[in-house]
C-alpha atoms as a PDB file:
ATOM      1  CA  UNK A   1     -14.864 -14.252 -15.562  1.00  0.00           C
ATOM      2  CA  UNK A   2     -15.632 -12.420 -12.062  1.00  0.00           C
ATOM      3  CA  UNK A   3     -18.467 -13.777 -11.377  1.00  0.00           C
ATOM      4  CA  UNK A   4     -17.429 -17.478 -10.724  1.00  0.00           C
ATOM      5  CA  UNK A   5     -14.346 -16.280  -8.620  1.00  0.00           C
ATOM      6  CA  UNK A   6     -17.100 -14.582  -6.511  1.00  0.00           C
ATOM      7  CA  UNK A   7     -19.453 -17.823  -5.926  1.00  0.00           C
ATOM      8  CA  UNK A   8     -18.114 -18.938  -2.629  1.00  0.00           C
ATOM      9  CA  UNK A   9     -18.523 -15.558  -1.044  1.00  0.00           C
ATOM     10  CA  UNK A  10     -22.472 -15.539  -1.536  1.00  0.00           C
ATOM     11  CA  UNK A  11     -21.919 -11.510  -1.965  1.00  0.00           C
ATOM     12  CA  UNK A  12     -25.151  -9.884  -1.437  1.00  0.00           C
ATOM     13  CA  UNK A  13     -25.812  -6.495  -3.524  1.00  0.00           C
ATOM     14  CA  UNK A  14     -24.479  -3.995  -0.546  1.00  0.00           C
ATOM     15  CA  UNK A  15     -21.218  -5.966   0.079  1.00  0.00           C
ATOM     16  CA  UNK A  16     -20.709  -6.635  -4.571  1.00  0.00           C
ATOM     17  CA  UNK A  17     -21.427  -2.569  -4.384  1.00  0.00           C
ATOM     18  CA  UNK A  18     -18.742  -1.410  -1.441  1.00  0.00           C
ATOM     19  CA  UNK A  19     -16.248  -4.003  -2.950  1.00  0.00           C
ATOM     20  CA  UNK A  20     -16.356  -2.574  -6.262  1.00  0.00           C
ATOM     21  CA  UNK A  21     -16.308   1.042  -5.588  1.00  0.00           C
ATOM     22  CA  UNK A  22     -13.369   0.562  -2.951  1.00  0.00           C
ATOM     23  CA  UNK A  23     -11.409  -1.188  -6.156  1.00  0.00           C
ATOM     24  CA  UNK A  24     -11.109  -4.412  -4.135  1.00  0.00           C
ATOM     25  CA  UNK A  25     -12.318  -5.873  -7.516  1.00  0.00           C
ATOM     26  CA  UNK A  26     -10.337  -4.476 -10.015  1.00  0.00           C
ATOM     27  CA  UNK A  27      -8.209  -7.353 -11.021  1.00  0.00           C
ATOM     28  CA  UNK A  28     -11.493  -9.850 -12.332  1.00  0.00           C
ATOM     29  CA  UNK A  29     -10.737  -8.738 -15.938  1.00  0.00           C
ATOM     30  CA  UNK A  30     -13.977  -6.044 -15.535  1.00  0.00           C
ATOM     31  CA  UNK A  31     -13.538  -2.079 -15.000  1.00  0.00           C
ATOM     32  CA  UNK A  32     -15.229  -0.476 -12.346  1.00  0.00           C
ATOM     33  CA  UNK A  33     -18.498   0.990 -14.783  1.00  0.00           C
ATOM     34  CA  UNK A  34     -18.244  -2.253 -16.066  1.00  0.00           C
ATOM     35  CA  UNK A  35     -19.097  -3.835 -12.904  1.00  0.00           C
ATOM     36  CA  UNK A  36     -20.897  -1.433 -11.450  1.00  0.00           C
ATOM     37  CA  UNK A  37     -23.700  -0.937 -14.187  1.00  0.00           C
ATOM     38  CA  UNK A  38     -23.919  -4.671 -14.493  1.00  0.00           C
ATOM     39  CA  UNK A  39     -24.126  -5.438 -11.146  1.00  0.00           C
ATOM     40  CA  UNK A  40     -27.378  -7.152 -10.956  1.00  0.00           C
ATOM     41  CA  UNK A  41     -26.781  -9.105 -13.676  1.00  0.00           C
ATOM     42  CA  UNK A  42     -23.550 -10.148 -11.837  1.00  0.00           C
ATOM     43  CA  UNK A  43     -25.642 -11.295  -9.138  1.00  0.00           C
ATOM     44  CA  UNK A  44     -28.586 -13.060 -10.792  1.00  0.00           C
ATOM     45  CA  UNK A  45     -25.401 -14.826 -12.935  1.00  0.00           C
ATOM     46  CA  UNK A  46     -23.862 -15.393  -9.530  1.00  0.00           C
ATOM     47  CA  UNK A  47     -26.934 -17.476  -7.675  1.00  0.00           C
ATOM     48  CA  UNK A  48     -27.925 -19.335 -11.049  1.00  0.00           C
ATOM     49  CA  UNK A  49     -24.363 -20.729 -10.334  1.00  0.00           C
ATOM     50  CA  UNK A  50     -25.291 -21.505  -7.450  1.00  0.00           C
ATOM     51  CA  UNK A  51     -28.566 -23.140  -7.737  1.00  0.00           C
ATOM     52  CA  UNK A  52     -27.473 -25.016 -10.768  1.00  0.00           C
ATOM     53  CA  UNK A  53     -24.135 -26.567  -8.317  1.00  0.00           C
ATOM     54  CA  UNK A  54     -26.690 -27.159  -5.464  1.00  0.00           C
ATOM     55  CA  UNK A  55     -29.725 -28.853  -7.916  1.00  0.00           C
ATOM     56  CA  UNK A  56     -26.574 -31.100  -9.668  1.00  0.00           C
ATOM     57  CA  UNK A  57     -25.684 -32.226  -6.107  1.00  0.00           C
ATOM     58  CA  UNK A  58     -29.197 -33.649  -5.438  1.00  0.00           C
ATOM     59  CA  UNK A  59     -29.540 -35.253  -8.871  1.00  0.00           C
ATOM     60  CA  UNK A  60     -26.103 -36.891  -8.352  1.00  0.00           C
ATOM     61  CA  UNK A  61     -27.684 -40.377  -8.357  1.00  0.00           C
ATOM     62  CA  UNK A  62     -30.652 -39.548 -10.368  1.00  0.00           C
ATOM     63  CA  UNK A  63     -29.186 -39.216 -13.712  1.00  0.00           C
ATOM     64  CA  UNK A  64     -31.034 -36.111 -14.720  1.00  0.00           C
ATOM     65  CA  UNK A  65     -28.611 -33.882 -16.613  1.00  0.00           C
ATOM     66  CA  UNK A  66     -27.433 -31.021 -15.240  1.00  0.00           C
ATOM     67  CA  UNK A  67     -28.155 -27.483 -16.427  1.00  0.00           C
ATOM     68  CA  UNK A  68     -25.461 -25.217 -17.771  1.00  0.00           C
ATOM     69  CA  UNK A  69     -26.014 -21.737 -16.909  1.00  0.00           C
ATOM     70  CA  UNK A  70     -25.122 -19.193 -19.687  1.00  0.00           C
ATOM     71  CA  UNK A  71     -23.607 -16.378 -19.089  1.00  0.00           C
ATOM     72  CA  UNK A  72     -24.096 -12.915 -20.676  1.00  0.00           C
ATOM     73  CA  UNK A  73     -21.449 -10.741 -22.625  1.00  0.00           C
ATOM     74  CA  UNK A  74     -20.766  -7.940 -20.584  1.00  0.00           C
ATOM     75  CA  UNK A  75     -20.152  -4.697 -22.943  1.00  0.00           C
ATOM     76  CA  UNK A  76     -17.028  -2.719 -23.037  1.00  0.00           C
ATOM     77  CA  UNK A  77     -17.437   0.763 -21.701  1.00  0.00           C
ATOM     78  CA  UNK A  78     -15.158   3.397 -20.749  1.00  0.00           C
ATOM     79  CA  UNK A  79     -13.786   3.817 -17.054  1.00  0.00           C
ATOM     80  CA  UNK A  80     -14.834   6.320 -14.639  1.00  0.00           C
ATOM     81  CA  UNK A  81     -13.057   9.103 -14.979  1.00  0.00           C
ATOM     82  CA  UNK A  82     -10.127   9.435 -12.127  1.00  0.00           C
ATOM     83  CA  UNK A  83     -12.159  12.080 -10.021  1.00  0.00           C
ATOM     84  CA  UNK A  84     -14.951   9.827  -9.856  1.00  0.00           C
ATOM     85  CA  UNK A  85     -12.904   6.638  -8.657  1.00  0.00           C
ATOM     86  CA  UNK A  86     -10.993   8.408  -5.855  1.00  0.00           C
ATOM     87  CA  UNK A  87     -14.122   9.408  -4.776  1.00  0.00           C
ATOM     88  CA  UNK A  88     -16.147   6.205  -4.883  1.00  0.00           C
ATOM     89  CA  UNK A  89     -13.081   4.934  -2.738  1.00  0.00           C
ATOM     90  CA  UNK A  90     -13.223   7.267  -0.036  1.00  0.00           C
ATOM     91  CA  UNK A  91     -17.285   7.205   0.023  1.00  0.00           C
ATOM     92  CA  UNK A  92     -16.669   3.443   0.227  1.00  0.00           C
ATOM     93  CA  UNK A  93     -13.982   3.281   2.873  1.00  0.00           C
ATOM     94  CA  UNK A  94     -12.658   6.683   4.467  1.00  0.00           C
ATOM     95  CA  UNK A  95      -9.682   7.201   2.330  1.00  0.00           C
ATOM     96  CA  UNK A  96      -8.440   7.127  -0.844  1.00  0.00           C
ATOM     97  CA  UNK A  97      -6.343   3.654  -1.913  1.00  0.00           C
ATOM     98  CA  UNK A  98      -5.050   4.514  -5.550  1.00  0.00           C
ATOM     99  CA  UNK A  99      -4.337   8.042  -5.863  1.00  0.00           C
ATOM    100  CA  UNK A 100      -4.987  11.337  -4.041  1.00  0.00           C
ATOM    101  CA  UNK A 101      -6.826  14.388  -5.081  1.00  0.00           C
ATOM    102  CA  UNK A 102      -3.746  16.384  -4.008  1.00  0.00           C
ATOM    103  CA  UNK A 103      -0.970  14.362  -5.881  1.00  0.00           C
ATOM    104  CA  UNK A 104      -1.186  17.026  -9.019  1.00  0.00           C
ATOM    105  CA  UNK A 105      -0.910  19.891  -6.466  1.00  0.00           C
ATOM    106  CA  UNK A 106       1.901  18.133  -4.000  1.00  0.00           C
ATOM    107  CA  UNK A 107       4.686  20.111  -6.296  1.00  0.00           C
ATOM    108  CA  UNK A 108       2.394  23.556  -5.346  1.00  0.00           C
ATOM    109  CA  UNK A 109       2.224  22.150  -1.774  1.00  0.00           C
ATOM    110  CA  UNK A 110       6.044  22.095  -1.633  1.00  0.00           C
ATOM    111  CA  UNK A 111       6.854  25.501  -3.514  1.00  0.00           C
ATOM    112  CA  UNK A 112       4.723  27.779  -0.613  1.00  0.00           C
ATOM    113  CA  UNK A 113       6.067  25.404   1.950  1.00  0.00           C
ATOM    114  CA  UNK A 114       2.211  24.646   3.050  1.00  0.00           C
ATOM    115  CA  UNK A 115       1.280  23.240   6.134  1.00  0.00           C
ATOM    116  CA  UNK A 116      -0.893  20.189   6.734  1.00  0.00           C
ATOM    117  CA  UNK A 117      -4.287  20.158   8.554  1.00  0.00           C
ATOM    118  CA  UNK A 118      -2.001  17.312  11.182  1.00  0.00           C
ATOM    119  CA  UNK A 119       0.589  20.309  12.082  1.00  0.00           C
ATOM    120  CA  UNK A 120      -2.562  22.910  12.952  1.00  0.00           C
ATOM    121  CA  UNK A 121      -2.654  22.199  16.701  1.00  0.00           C
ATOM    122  CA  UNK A 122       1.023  23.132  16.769  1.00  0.00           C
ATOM    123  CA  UNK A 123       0.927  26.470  15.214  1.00  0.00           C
ATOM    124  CA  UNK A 124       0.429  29.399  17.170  1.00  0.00           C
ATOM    125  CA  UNK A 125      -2.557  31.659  17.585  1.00  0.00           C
ATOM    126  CA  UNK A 126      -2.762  34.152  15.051  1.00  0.00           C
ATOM    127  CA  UNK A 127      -0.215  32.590  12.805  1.00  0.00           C
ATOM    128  CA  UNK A 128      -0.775  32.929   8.829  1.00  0.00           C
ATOM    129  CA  UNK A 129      -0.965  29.626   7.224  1.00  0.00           C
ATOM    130  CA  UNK A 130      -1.335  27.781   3.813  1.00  0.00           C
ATOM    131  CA  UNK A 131      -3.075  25.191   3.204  1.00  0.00           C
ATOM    132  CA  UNK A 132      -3.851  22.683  -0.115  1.00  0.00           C
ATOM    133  CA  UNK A 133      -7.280  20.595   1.009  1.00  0.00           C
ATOM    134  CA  UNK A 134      -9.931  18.956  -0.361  1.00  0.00           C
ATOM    135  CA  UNK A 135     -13.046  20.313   0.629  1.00  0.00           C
ATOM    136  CA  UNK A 136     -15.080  17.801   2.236  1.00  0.00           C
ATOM    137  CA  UNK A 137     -18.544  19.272   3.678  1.00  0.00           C
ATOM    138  CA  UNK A 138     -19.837  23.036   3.416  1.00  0.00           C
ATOM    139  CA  UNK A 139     -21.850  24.445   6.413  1.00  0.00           C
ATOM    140  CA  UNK A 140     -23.481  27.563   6.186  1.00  0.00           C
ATOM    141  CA  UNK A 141     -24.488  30.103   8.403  1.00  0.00           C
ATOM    142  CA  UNK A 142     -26.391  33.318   8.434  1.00  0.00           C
ATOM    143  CA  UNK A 143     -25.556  36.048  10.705  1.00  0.00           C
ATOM    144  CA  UNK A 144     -27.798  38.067  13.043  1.00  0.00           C
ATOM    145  CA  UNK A 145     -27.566  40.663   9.949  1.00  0.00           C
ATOM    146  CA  UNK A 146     -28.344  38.656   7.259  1.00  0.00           C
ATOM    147  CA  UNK A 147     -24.731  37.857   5.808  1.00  0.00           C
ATOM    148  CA  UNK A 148     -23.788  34.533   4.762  1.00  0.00           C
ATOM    149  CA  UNK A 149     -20.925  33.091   5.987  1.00  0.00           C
ATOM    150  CA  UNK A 150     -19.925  29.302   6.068  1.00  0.00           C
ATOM    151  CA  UNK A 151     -17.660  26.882   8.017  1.00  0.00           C
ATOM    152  CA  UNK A 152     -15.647  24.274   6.168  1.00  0.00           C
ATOM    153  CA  UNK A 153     -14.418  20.954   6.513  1.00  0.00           C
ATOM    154  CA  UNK A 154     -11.340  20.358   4.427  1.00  0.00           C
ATOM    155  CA  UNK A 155      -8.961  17.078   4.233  1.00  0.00           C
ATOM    156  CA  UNK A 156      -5.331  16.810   3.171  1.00  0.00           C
ATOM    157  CA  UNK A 157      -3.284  13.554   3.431  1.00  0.00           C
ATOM    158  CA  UNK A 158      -2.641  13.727   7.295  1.00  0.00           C
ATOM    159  CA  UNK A 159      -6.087  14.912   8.700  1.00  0.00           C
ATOM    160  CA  UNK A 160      -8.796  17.220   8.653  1.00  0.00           C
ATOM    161  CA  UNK A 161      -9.107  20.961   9.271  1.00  0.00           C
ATOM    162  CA  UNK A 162     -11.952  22.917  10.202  1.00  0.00           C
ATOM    163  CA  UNK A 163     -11.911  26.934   8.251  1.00  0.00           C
ATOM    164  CA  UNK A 164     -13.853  29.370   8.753  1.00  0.00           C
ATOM    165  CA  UNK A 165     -15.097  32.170   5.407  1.00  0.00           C
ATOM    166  CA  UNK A 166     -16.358  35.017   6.602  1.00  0.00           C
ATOM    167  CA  UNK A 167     -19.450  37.170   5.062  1.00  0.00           C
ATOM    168  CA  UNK A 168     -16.535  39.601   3.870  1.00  0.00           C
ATOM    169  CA  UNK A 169     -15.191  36.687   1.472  1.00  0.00           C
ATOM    170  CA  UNK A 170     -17.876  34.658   1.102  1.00  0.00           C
ATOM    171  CA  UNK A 171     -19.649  35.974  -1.986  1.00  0.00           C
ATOM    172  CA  UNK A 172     -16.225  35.534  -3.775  1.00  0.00           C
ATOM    173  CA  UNK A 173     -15.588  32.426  -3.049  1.00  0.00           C
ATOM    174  CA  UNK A 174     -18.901  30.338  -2.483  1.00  0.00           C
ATOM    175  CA  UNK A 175     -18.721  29.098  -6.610  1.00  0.00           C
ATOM    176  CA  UNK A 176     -15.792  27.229  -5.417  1.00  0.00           C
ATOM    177  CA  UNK A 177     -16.855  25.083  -2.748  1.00  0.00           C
ATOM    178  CA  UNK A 178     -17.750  21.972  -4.214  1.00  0.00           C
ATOM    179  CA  UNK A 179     -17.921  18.797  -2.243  1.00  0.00           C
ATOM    180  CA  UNK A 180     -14.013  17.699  -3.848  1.00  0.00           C
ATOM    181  CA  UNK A 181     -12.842  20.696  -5.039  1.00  0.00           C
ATOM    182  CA  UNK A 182      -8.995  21.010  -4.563  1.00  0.00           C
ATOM    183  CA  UNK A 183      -8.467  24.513  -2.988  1.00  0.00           C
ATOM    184  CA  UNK A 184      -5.414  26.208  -1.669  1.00  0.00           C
ATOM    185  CA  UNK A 185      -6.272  28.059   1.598  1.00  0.00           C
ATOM    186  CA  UNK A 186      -4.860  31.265   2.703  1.00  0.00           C
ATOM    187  CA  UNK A 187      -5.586  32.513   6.674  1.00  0.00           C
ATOM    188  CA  UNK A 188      -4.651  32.597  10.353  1.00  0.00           C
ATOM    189  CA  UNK A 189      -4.983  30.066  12.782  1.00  0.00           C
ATOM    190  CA  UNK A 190      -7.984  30.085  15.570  1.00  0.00           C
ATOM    191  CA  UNK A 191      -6.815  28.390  18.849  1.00  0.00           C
ATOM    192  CA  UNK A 192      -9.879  28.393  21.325  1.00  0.00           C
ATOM    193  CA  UNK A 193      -9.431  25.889  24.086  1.00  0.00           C
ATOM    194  CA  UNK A 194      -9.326  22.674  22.658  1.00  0.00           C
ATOM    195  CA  UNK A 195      -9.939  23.329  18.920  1.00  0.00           C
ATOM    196  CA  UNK A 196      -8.437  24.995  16.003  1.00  0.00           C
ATOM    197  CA  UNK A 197      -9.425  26.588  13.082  1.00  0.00           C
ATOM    198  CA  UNK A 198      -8.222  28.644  10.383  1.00  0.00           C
ATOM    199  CA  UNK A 199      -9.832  31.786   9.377  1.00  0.00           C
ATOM    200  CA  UNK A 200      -9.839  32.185   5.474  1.00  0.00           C
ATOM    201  CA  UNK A 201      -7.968  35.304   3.819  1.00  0.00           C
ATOM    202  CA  UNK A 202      -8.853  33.975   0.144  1.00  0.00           C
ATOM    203  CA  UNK A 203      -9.131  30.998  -1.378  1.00  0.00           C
ATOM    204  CA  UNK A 204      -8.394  30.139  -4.623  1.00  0.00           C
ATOM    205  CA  UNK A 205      -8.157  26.991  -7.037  1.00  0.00           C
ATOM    206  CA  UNK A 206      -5.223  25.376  -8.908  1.00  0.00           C
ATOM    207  CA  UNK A 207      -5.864  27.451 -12.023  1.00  0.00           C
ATOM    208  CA  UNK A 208      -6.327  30.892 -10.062  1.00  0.00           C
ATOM    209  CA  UNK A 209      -3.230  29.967  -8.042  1.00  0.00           C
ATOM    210  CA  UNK A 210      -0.864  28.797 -10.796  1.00  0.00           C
ATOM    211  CA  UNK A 211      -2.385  32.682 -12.200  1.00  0.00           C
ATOM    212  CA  UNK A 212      -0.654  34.379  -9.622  1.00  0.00           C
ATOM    213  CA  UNK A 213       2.937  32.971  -9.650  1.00  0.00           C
ATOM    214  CA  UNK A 214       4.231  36.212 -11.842  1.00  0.00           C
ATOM    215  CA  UNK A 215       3.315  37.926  -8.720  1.00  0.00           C
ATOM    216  CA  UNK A 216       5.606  36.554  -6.312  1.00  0.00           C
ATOM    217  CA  UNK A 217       9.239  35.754  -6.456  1.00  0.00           C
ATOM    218  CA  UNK A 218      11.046  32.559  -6.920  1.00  0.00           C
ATOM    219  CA  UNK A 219      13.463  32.549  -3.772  1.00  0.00           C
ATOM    220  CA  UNK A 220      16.707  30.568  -3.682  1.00  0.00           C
ATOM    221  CA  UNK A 221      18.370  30.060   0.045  1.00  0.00           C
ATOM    222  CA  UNK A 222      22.779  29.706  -0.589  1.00  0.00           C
ATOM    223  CA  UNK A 223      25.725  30.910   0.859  1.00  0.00           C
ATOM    224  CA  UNK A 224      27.328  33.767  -0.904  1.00  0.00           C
ATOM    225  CA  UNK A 225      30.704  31.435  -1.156  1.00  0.00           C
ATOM    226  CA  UNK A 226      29.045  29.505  -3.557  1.00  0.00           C
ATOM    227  CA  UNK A 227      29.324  31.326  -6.771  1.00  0.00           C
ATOM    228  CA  UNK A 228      29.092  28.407  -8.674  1.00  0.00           C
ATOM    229  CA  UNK A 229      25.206  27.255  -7.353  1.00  0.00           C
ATOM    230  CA  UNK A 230      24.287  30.902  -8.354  1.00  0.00           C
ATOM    231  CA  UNK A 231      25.105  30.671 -12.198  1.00  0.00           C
ATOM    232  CA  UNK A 232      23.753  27.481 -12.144  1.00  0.00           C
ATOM    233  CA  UNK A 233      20.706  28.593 -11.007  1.00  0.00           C
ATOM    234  CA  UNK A 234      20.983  31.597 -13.290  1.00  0.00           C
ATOM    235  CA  UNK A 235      21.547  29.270 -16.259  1.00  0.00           C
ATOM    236  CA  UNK A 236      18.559  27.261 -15.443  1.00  0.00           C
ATOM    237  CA  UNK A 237      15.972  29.728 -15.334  1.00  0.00           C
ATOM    238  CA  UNK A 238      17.274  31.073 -18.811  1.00  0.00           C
ATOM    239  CA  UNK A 239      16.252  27.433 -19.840  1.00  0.00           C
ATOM    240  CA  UNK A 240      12.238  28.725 -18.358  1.00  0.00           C
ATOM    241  CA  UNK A 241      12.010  31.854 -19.400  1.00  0.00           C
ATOM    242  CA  UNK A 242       9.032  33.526 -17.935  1.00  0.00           C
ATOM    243  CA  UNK A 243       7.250  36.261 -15.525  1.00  0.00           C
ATOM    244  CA  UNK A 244       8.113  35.283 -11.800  1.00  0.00           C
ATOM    245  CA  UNK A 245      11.322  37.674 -11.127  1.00  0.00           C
ATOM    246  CA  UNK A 246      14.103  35.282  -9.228  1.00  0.00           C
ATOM    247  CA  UNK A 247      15.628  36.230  -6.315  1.00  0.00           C
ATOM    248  CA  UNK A 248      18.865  34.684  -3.707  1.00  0.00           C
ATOM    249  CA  UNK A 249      18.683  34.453  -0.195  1.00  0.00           C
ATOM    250  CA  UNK A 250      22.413  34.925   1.129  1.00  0.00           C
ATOM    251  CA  UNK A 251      22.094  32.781   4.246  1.00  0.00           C
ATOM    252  CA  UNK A 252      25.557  33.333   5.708  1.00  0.00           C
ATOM    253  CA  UNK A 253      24.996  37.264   5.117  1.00  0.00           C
ATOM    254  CA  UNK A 254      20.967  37.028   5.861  1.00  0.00           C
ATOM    255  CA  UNK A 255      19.850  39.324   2.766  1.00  0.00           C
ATOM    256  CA  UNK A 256      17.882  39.100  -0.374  1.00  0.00           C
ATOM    257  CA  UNK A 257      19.857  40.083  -3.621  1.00  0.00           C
ATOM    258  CA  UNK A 258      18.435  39.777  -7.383  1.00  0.00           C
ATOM    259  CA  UNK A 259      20.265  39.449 -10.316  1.00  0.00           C
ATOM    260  CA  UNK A 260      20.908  42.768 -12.303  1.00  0.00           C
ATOM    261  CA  UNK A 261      18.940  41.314 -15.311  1.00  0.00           C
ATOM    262  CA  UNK A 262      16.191  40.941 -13.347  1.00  0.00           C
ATOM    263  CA  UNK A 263      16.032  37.730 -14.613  1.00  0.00           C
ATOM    264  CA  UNK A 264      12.246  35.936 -14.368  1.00  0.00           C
ATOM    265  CA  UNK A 265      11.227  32.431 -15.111  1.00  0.00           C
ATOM    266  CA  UNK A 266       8.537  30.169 -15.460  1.00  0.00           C
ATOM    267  CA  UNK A 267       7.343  28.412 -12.140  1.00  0.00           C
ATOM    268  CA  UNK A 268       6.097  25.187 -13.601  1.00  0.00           C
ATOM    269  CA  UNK A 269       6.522  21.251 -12.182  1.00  0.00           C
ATOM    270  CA  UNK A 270       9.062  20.846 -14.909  1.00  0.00           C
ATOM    271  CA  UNK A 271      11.242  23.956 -13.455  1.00  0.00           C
ATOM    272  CA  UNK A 272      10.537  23.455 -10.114  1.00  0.00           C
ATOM    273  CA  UNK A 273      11.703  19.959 -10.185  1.00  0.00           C
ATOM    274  CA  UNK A 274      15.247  20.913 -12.380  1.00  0.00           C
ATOM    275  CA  UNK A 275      15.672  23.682  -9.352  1.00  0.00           C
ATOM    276  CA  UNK A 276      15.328  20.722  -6.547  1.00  0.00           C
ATOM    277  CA  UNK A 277      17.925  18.844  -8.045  1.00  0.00           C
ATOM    278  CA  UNK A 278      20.530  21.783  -7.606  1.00  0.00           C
ATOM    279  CA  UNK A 279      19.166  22.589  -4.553  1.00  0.00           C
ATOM    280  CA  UNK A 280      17.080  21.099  -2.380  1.00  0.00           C
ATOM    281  CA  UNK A 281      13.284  21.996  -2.145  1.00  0.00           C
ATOM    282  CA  UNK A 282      13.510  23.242   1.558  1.00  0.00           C
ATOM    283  CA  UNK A 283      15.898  26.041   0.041  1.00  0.00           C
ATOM    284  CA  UNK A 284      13.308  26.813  -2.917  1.00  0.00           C
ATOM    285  CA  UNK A 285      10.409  28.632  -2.491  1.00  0.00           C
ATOM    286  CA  UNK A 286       7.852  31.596  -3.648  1.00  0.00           C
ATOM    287  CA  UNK A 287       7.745  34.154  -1.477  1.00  0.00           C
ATOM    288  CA  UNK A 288       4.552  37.339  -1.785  1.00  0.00           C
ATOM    289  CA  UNK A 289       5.688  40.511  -2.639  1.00  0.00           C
ATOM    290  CA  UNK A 290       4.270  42.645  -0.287  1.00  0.00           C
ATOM    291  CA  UNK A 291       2.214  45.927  -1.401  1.00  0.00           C
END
């Protein structure tokens, strides 16, 4: 059981909390609910132990029998839900240790060729960016006319970026911003001395994102004098049929051809990931169809 294995540490409730929501104690045969629900019992259990080993030691010579202490059946229950244990380990520590929040989005991430909140600082003023963040902390702000407007703290794997929604966009958007909500960030970067921002076009979840694929086009970078890579490619999205129109980028002529079926597929991880292995993911991309 955990609890013994935890005696010699003399864990007080704070440190048995931050060590079980961090996952530091995931391997003592308990799940985190488990533990966490039961964590005064854990405890009382704990310096019973203790008082038991400590009373034994005094009555060593006095040949009173020592007192077994019994310990309670702790209940199965059903983990926390993933969500809720990546978040318990960055409340607990700063970062996530198992998972990310962003790992389901990463093939997204790759297919707009996003930026990270780390590369901001190098981007130029003015520059339109992409962006797939967590959203961390929502503060808002109302103008001298009344509008609402807010500025936003958002995290990806390599740092944090500050974004700014305008009253313009904000009544659109402000059901989304939920401390954790995965977001994909559209805007322009914000250099002002020493800081940068990014100043939200839209924003839009994984669902509302994933909705507009059929609106782009799925953009494949070859050389004409490779025949062979385009019926490949051709052959592959008639394995995903679907409604995002396919398109070549000749790079040795520097034009944009599509096939005269105007063959479309379906941008999913699955076809993404059979499209990498032909080419390679820095050649395939979705590209906005401009108006």
């Amino acid at each position: 059981m955990p609890k013994r294995r935890m005696l010699p540490f003399g864990l007080n409730k704070q440190a048995l909390e931050s060590l079980i929501l961090c996952g530091a104690l995931d391997g003592l045969g308990l799940n985190r609910r488990q533990m966490f629900e039961n964590r005064e019992q854990i405890l009382e259990e704990c310096r019973e132990e203790r008082n038991s080993i400590v009373t034994g030691q005094m009555n060593l010579f006095g040949g009173e029998e020592q007192t077994q202490v019994q310990e309670r059946v702790i209940s199965p229950v059903s983990e926390y839900s993933s969500e809720e244990l990546l978040r318990m380990e960055h409340d607990s520590m700063g970062f996530y240790l198992s998972g990310h929040p962003l790992d389901h989005v990463q093939w997204l991430s790759q297919l707009f060729h996003a930026q990270n909140a780390f590369s901001l600082s190098e981007q130029k003023d003015g520059m339109r960016v992409i962006l797939f963040v967590t959203l961390q902390n929502v503060k808002r702000h109302v103008t001298k006319q009344g509008d609402t407007m807010c500025f936003l703290t958002c995290e990806d794997r390599t740092g944090t970026a500050d974004c700014v929604v305008f009253p313009s966009l904000y009544p659109a958007v402000r059901a989304k911003l939920e401390r954790d909500a995965v977001l994909c960030v559209r805007g322009k970067i914000a250099q002002k001395e020493d800081t940068v921002s990014v100043l939200c076009d839209s924003i839009l979840t994984e669902e509302e994102l994933l909705r507009t694929l059929p609106q782009g086009r799925l953009c494949i970078k070859m050389d004409s004098r490779q025949p062979e890579q385009m019926q490949r490619a051709l052959a592959l999205a008639a394995e995903f049929p679907g409604e995002t129109p396919l398109c070549f980028y000749l790079l040795d002529q520097k034009r944009m051809i599509s096939p005269r079926s105007g063959q479309a597929v379906a941008v999913t991880e699955s076809s993404y990931a059979r499209f990498c292995e032909i080419f390679s993911a820095k050649r395939v991309g979705l590209i906005q169809v401009k108006p």
